[in-house]
Protein backbone atom coordinates (compact mmCIF):
# COMPACT_ATOMS: atom_id res chain seq x y z
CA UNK A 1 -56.85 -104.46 39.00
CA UNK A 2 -55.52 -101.07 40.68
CA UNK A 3 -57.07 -99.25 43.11
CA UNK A 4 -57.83 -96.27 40.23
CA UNK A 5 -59.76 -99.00 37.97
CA UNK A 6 -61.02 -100.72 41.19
CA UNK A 7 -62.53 -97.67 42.16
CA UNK A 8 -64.34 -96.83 38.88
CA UNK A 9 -65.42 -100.17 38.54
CA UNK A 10 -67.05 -101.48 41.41
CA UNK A 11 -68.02 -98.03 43.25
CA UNK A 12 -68.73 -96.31 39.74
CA UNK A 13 -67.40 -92.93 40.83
CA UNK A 14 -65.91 -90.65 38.41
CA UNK A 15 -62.04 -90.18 38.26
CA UNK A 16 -60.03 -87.12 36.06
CA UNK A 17 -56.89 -88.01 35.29
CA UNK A 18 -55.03 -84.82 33.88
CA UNK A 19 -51.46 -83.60 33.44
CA UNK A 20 -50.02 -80.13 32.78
CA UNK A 21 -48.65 -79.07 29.78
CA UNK A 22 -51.12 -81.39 27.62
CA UNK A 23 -53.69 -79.38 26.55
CA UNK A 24 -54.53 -78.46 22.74
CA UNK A 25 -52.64 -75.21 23.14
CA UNK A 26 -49.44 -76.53 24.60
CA UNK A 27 -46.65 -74.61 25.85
CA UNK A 28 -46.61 -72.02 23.30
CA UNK A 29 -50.22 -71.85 23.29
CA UNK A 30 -50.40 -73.23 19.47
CA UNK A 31 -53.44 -75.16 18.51
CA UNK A 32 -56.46 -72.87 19.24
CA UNK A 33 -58.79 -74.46 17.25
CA UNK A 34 -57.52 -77.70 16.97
CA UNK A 35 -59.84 -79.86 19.49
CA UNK A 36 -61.04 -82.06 16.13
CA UNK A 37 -57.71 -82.83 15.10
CA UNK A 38 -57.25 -83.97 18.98
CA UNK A 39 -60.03 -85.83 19.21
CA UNK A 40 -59.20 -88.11 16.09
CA UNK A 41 -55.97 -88.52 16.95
CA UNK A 42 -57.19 -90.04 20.75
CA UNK A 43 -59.26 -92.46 18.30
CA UNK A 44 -56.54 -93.47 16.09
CA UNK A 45 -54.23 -94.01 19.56
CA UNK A 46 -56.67 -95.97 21.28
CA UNK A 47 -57.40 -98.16 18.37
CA UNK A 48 -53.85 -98.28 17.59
CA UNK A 49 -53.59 -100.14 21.09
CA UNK A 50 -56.62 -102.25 20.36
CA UNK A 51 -55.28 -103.34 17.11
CA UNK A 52 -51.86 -104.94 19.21
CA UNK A 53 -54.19 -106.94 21.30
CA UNK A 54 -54.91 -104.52 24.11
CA UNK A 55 -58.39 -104.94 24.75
CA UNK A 56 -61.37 -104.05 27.58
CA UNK A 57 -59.83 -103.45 31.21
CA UNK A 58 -56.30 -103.59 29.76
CA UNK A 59 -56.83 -101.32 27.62
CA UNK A 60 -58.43 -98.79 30.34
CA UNK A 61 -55.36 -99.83 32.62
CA UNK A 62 -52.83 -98.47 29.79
CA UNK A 63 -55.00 -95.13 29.29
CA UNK A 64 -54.94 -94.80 32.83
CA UNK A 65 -52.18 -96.54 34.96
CA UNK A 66 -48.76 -96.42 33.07
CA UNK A 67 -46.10 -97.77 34.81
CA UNK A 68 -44.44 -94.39 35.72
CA UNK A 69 -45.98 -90.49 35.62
CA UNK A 70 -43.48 -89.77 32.75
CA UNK A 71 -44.99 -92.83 30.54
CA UNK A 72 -48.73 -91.36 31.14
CA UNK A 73 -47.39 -87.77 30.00
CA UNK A 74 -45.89 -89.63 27.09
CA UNK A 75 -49.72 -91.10 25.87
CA UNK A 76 -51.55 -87.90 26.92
CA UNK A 77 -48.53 -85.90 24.68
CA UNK A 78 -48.79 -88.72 22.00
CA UNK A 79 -52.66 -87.36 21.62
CA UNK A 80 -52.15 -83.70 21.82
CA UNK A 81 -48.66 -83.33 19.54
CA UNK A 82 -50.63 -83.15 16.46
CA UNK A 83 -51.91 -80.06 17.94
CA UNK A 84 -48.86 -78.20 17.66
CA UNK A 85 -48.68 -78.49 14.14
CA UNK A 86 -52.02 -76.47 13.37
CA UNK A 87 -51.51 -73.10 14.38
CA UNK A 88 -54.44 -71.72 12.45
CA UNK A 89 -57.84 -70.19 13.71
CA UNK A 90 -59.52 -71.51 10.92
CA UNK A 91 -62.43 -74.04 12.62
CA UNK A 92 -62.13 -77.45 10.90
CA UNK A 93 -64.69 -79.68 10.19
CA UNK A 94 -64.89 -83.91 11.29
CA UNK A 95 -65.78 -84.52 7.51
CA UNK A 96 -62.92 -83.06 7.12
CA UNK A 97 -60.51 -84.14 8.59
CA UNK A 98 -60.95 -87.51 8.33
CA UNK A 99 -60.96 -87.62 5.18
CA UNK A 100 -57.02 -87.36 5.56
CA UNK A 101 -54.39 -90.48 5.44
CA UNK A 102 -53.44 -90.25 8.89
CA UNK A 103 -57.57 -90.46 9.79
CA UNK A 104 -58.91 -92.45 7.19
CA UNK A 105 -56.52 -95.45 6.52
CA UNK A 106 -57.01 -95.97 10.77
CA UNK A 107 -60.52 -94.84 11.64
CA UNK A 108 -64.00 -96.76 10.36
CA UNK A 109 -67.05 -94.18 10.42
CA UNK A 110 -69.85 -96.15 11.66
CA UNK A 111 -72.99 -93.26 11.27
CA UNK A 112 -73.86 -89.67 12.14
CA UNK A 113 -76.29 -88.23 14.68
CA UNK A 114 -77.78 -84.81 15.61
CA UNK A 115 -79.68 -83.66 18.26
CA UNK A 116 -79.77 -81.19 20.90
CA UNK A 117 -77.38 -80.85 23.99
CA UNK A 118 -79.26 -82.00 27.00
CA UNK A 119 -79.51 -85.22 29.29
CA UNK A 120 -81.61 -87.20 27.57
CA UNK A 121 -80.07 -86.79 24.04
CA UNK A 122 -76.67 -87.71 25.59
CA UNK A 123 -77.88 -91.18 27.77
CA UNK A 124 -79.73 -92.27 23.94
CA UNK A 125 -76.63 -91.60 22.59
CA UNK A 126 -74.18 -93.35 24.75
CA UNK A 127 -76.83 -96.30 24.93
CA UNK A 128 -76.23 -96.64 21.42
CA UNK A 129 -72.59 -97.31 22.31
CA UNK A 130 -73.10 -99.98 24.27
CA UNK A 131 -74.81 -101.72 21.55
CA UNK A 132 -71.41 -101.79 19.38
CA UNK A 133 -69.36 -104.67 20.33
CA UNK A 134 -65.75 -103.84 20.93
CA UNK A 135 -64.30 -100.17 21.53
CA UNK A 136 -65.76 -97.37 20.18
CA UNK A 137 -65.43 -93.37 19.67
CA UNK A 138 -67.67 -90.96 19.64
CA UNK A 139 -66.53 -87.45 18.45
CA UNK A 140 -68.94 -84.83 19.82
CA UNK A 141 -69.40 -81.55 18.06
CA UNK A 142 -71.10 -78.61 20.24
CA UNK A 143 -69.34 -75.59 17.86
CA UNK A 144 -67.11 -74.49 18.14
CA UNK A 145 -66.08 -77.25 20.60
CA UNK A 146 -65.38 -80.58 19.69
CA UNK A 147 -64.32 -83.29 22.27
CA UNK A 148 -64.49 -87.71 22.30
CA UNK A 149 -66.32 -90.15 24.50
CA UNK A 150 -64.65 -93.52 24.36
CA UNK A 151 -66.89 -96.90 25.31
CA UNK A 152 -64.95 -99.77 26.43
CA UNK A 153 -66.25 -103.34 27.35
CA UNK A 154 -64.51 -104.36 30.68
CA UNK A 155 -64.82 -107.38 32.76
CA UNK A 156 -68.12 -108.73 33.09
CA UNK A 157 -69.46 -106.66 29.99
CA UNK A 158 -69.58 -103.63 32.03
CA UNK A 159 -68.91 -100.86 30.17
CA UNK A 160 -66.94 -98.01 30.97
CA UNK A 161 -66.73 -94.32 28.98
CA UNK A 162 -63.80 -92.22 28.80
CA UNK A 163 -64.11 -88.73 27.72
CA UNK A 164 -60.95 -86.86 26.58
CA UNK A 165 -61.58 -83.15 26.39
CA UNK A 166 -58.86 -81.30 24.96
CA UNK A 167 -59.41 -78.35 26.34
CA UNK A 168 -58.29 -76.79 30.28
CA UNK A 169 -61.51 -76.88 32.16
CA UNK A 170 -61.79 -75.62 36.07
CA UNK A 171 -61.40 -78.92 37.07
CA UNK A 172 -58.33 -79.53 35.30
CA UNK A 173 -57.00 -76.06 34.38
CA UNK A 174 -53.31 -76.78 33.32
CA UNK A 175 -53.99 -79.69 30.90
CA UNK A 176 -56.60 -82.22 28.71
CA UNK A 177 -58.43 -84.37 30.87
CA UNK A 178 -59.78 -87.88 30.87
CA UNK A 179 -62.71 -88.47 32.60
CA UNK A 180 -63.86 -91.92 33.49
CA UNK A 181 -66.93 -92.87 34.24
CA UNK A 182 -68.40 -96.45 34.43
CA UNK A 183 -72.58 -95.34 34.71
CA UNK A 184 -74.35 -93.62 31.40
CA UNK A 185 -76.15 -91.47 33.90
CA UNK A 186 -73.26 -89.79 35.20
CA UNK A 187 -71.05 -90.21 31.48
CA UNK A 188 -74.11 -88.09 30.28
CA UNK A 189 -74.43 -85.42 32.78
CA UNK A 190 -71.05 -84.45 32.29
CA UNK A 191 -71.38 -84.01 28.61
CA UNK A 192 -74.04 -81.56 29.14
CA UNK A 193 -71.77 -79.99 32.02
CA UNK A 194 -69.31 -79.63 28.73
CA UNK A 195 -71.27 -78.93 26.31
CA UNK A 196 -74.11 -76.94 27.15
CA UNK A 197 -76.80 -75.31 25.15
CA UNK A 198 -76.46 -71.50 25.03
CA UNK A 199 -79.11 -69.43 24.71
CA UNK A 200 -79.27 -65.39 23.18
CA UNK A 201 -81.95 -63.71 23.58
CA UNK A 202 -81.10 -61.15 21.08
CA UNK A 203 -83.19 -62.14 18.22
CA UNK A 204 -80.98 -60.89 15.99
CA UNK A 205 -78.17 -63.77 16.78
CA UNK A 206 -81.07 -66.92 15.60
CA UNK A 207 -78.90 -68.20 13.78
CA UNK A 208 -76.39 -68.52 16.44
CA UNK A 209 -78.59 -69.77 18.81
CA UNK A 210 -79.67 -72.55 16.61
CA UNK A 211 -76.09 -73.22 16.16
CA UNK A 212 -74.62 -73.70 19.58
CA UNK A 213 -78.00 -75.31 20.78
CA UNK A 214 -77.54 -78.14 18.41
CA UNK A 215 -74.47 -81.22 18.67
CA UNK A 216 -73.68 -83.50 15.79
CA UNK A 217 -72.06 -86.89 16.98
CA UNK A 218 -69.61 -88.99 14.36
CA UNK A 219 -69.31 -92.87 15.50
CA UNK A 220 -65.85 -93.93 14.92
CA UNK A 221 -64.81 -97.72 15.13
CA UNK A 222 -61.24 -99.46 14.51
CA UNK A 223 -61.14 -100.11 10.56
CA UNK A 224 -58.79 -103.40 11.05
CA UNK A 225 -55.63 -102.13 9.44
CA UNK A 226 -53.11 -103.00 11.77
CA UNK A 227 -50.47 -99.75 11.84
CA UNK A 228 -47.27 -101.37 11.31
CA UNK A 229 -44.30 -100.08 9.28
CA UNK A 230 -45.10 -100.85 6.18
CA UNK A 231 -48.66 -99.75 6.70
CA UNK A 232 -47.45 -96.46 8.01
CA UNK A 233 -45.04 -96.05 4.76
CA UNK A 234 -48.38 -96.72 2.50
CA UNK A 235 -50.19 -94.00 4.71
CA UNK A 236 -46.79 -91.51 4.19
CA UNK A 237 -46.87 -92.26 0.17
CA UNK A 238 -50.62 -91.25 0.12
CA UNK A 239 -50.22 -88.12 2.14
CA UNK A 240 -47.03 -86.91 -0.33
CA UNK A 241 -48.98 -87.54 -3.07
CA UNK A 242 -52.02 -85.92 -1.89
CA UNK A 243 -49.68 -83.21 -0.71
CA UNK A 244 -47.94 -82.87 -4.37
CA UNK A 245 -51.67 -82.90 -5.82
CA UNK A 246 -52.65 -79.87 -3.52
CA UNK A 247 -49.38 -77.51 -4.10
CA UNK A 248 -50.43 -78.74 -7.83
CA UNK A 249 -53.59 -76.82 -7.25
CA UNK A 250 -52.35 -73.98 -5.21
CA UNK A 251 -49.82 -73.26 -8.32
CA UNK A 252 -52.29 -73.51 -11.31
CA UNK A 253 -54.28 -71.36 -8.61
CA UNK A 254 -51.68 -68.67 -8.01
CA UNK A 255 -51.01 -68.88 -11.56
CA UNK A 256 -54.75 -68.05 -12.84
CA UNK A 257 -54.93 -65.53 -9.88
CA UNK A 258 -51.63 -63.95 -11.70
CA UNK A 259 -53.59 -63.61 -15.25
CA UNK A 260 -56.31 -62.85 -13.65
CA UNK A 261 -54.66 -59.44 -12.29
CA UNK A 262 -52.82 -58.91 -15.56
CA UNK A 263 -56.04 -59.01 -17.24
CA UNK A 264 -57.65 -56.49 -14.52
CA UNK A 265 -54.95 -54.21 -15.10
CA UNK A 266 -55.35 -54.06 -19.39
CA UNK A 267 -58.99 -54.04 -19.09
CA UNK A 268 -58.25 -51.14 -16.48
CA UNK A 269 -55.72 -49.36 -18.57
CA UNK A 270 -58.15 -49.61 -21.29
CA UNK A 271 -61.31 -48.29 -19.51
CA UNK A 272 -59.10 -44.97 -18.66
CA UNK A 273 -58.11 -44.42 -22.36
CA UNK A 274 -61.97 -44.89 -23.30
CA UNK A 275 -62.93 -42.65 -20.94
CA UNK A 276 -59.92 -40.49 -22.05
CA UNK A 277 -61.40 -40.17 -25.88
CA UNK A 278 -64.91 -39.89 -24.65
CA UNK A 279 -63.71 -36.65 -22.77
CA UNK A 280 -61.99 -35.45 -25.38
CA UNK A 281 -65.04 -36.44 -28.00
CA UNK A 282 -67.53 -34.64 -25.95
CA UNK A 283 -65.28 -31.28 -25.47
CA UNK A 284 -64.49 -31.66 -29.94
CA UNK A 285 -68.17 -31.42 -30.12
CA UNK A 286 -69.14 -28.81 -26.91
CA UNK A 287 -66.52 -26.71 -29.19
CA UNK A 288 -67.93 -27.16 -32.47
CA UNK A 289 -71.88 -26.44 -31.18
CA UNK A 290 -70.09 -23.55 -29.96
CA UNK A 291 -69.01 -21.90 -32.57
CA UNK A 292 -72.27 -22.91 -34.43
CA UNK A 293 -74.38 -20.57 -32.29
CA UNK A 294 -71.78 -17.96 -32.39
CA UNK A 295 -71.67 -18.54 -36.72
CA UNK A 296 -75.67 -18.06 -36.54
CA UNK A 297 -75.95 -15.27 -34.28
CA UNK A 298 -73.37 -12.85 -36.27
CA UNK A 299 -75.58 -13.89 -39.44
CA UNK A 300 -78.90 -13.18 -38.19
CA UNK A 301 -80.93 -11.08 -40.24
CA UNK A 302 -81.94 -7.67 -38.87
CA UNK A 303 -85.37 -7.64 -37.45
CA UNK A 304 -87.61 -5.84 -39.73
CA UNK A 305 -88.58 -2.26 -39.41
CA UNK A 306 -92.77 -1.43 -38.77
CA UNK A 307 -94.83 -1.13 -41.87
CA UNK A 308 -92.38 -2.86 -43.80
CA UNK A 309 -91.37 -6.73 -44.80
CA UNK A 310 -87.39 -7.77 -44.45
CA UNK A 311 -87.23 -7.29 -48.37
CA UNK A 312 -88.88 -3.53 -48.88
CA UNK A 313 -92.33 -3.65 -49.32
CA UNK A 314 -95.51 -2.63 -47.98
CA UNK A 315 -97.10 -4.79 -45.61
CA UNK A 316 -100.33 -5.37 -45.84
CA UNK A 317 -102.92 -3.19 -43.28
CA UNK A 318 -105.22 -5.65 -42.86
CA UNK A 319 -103.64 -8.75 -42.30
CA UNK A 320 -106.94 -10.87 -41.41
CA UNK A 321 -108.29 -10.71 -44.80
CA UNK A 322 -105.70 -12.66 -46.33
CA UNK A 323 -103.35 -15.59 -45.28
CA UNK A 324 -100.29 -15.14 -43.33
CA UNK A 325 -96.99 -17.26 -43.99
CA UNK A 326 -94.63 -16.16 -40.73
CA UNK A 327 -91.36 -17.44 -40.71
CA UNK A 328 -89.08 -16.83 -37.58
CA UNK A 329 -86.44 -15.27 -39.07
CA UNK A 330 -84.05 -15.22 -35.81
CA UNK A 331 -82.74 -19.22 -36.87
CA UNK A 332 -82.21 -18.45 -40.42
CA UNK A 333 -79.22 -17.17 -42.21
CA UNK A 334 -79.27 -14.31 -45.23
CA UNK A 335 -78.96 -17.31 -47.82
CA UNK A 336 -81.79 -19.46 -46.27
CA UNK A 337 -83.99 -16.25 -46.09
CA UNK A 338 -83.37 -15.22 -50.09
CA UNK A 339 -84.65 -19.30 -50.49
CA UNK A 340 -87.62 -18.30 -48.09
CA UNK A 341 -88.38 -15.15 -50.31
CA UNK A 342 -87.74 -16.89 -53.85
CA UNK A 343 -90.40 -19.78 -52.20
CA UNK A 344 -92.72 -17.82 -51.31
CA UNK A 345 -92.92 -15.46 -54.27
CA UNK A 346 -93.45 -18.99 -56.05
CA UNK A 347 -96.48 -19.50 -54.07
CA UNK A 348 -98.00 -16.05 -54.16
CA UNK A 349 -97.73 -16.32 -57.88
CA UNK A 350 -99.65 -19.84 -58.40
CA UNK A 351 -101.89 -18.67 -55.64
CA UNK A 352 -102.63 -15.60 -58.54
CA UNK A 353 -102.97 -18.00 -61.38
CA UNK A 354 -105.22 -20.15 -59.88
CA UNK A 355 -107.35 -17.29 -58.91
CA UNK A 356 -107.54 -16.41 -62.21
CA UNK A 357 -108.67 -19.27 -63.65
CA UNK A 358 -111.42 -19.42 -60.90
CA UNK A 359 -112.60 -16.34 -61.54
CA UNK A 360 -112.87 -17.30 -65.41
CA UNK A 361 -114.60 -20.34 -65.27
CA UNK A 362 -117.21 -18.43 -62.31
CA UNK A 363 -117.62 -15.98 -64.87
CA UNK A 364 -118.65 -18.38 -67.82
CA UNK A 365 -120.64 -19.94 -65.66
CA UNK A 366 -122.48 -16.89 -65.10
CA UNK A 367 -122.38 -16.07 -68.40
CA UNK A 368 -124.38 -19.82 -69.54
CA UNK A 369 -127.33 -18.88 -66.17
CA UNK A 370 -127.60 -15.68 -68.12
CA UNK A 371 -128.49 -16.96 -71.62
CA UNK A 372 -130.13 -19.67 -70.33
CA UNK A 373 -132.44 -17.42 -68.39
CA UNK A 374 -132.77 -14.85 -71.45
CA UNK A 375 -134.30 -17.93 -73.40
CA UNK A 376 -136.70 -18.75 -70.55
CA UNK A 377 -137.81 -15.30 -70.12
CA UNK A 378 -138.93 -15.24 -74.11
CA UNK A 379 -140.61 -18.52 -73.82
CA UNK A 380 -142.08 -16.84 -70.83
CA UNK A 381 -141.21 -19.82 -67.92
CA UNK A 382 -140.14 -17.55 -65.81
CA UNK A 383 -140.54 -14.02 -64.79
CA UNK A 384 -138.26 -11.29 -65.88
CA UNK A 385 -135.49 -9.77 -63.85
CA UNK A 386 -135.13 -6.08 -63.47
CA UNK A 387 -131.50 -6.77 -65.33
CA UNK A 388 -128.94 -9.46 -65.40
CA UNK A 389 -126.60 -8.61 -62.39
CA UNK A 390 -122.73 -7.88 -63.67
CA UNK A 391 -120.24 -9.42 -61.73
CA UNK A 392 -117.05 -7.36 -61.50
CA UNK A 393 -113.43 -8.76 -61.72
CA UNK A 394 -111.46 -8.38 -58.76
CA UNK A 395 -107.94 -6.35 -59.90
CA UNK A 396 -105.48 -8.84 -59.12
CA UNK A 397 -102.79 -6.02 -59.27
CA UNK A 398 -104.64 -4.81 -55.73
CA UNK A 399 -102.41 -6.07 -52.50
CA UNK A 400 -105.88 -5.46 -50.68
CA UNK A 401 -107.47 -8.29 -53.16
CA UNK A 402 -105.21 -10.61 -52.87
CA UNK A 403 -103.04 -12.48 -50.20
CA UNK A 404 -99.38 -11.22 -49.21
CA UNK A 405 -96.99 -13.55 -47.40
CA UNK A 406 -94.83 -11.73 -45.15
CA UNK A 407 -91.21 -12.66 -44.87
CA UNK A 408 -89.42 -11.43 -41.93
């Protein structure tokens, strides 16, 4: 046992191992949001060891104590390398990306949990650990940092945790860290050192706060492929394929996005040329309405002259004692107002006729009461009238007797 191991071990201090130059970001300061992809990738190493027989304080001995300073940069730059090759921003998800060949064919999720951030949450959690036989990861997600606790079983089933944090810290400022402790108590008050809750007191950034005071904590074990060549060949097939299924996608996808501008462009193209022939509609028929109301003004009839109708003759003087037919004569033309004239002559004639015959049959009737009361009188019924009363007939040739309809 070295004195490094020795010392975690029996006194149960905390040791940081750390090295420059391995952090997420690397030399040319590439992987900014890659911590997840780091953090599977120290599971898949560590199990990688565990799968060649490497197990409990071995195990701990190669994370820690490599022969020489350049072999330890080696493992710490085995970890990180997959860093380099994500150079987006974009925040990726465990779910994810373990749902890749490289993840899934090495890495066995064993359960999910959530919680919040603080001291208590963390010692349940890495108490849970120690109930898993063999080693175990657990990938911590605080957003939008994500880092790995690793439990191993050492002599005397003590168990040790290593967390591997990704990102330069104070304490280790140049590089990713690993941080071994051998007591939950002190494992779990670093994780909240790391990862701790955040409060706003804005109210209008809830939904932040609920974020970053929240952790969600995937349990990783070994899945029992061993990662030899032919293994890693069957992992290599998968990925091409899955790689040749997604440019698949991207292609039919650039290819609808292609029609789907094409089409845009027609349907734009065809909105102008509508909106073209409306314009042109509407100023046809602005046009045509105006040369209607110029057509109708130059045709008005003249407005007639006092004491006279539009046609020549007398008006009447007393225009109460008979009825009035009053037609605006400003929206007519001179044909419509000959029709008006011919109409209403029409009218004033059958309006004279039916006088007439009104005035016939009132004076027959008057003509029976008469007889009827001559015989009466001679049988002496009734008393006799100074003289039968004569009704005279109304001249219908009289304007004054009879109604006019005025046509302006």
């Amino acid at each position: 046992m070295t004195g490094l191991v020795r010392d975690i071990m029996v006194k149960g201090s905390e040791k940081i191992v750390s090295f420059a130059g391995t952090s997420q970001y690397g030399v040319q300061g590439l992987g900014a949001s890659a911590c997840g992809l780091a953090a599977l990738n120290f599971a898949r190493v560590v199990f990688a060891k565990a799968q060649e027989g490497v197990q409990g304080e071995e195990l701990l001995q190669t994370i820690l104590t490599k022969e020489t300073a350049e072999a330890r940069i080696f493992f710490f730059r085995e970890i990180v390398a997959i860093c380099a090759a994500w150079s987006d921003n974009l925040h990726l998800e465990v779910d994810d990306m373990v749902r890749i060949p490289l993840f899934d064919k090495a890495l066995k999720h064993r359960g999910t949990k959530y919680g919040r951030p603080d001291l208590a949450q963390f010692h349940r959690l890495l108490q849970d650990l120690k109930a898993i036989r063999g080693p175990v990861v657990l990938v911590i997600t605080r957003p939008p940092e994500i880092i790995a606790c690793l439990k191993i079983t050492a002599t005397n089933n003590n168990d040790v945790f290593v967390i591997f944090d990704s990102h330069p810290r104070p304490e280790y400022p140049k590089g990713a860290g690993f941080i071994v402790n051998a007591s939950i108590d002190t494992a779990a008050a670093r994780l909240v050192k790391l990862l701790p809750v955040i409060d706003f007191p804005d109210r209008d950034l809830q939904w932040q706060a609920q974020l970053l005071a929240n952790y969600s904590g995937h349990v990783f074990v070994p899945s029992g492929l061993v990662l030899n060549a032919a293994s890693m060949m069957r992992i290599v097939m998968e990925s091409s394929l899955a790689l040749l299924s997604t440019r698949a996608q991207v292609a039919e996808l650039t290819f609808q996005h292609s029609n789907l501008i094409s089409e845009n462009k027609c349907l734009e193209e065809e909105s102008e040329q509508m909106e073209e022939r409306h314009r042109r509609e509407r100023e046809h028929l602005l046009r045509s309405a105006s040369r209607t109301n110029a057509s109708i003004s130059s045709s008005r009839a003249p407005e007639p002259v006092a004491g006279r109708s539009s046609f020549g003759r007398p008006l009447a003087s007393d225009s109460s004692s008979r009825p009035m037919y009053n037609h605006p004569s400003s929206s007519r033309t001179m044909t419509s107002s000959n029709e008006d004239f011919d109409v209403a002559a029409r009218l004033q004639s059958d309006f004279v006729q039916a006088e007439e015959q009104t005035y016939k049959k009132v004076l027959e009737q008057q003509c029976r009461y008469a007889e009827e009361r001559a015989r009466l009188e001679l049988a002496g019924s009734v008393a006799p009238v100074p003289g039968p009363s004569t009704t005279a007939r109304p001249s219908v040739s009289n304007s004054s007797s009879r109604p006019t309809h005025h046509h302006p």
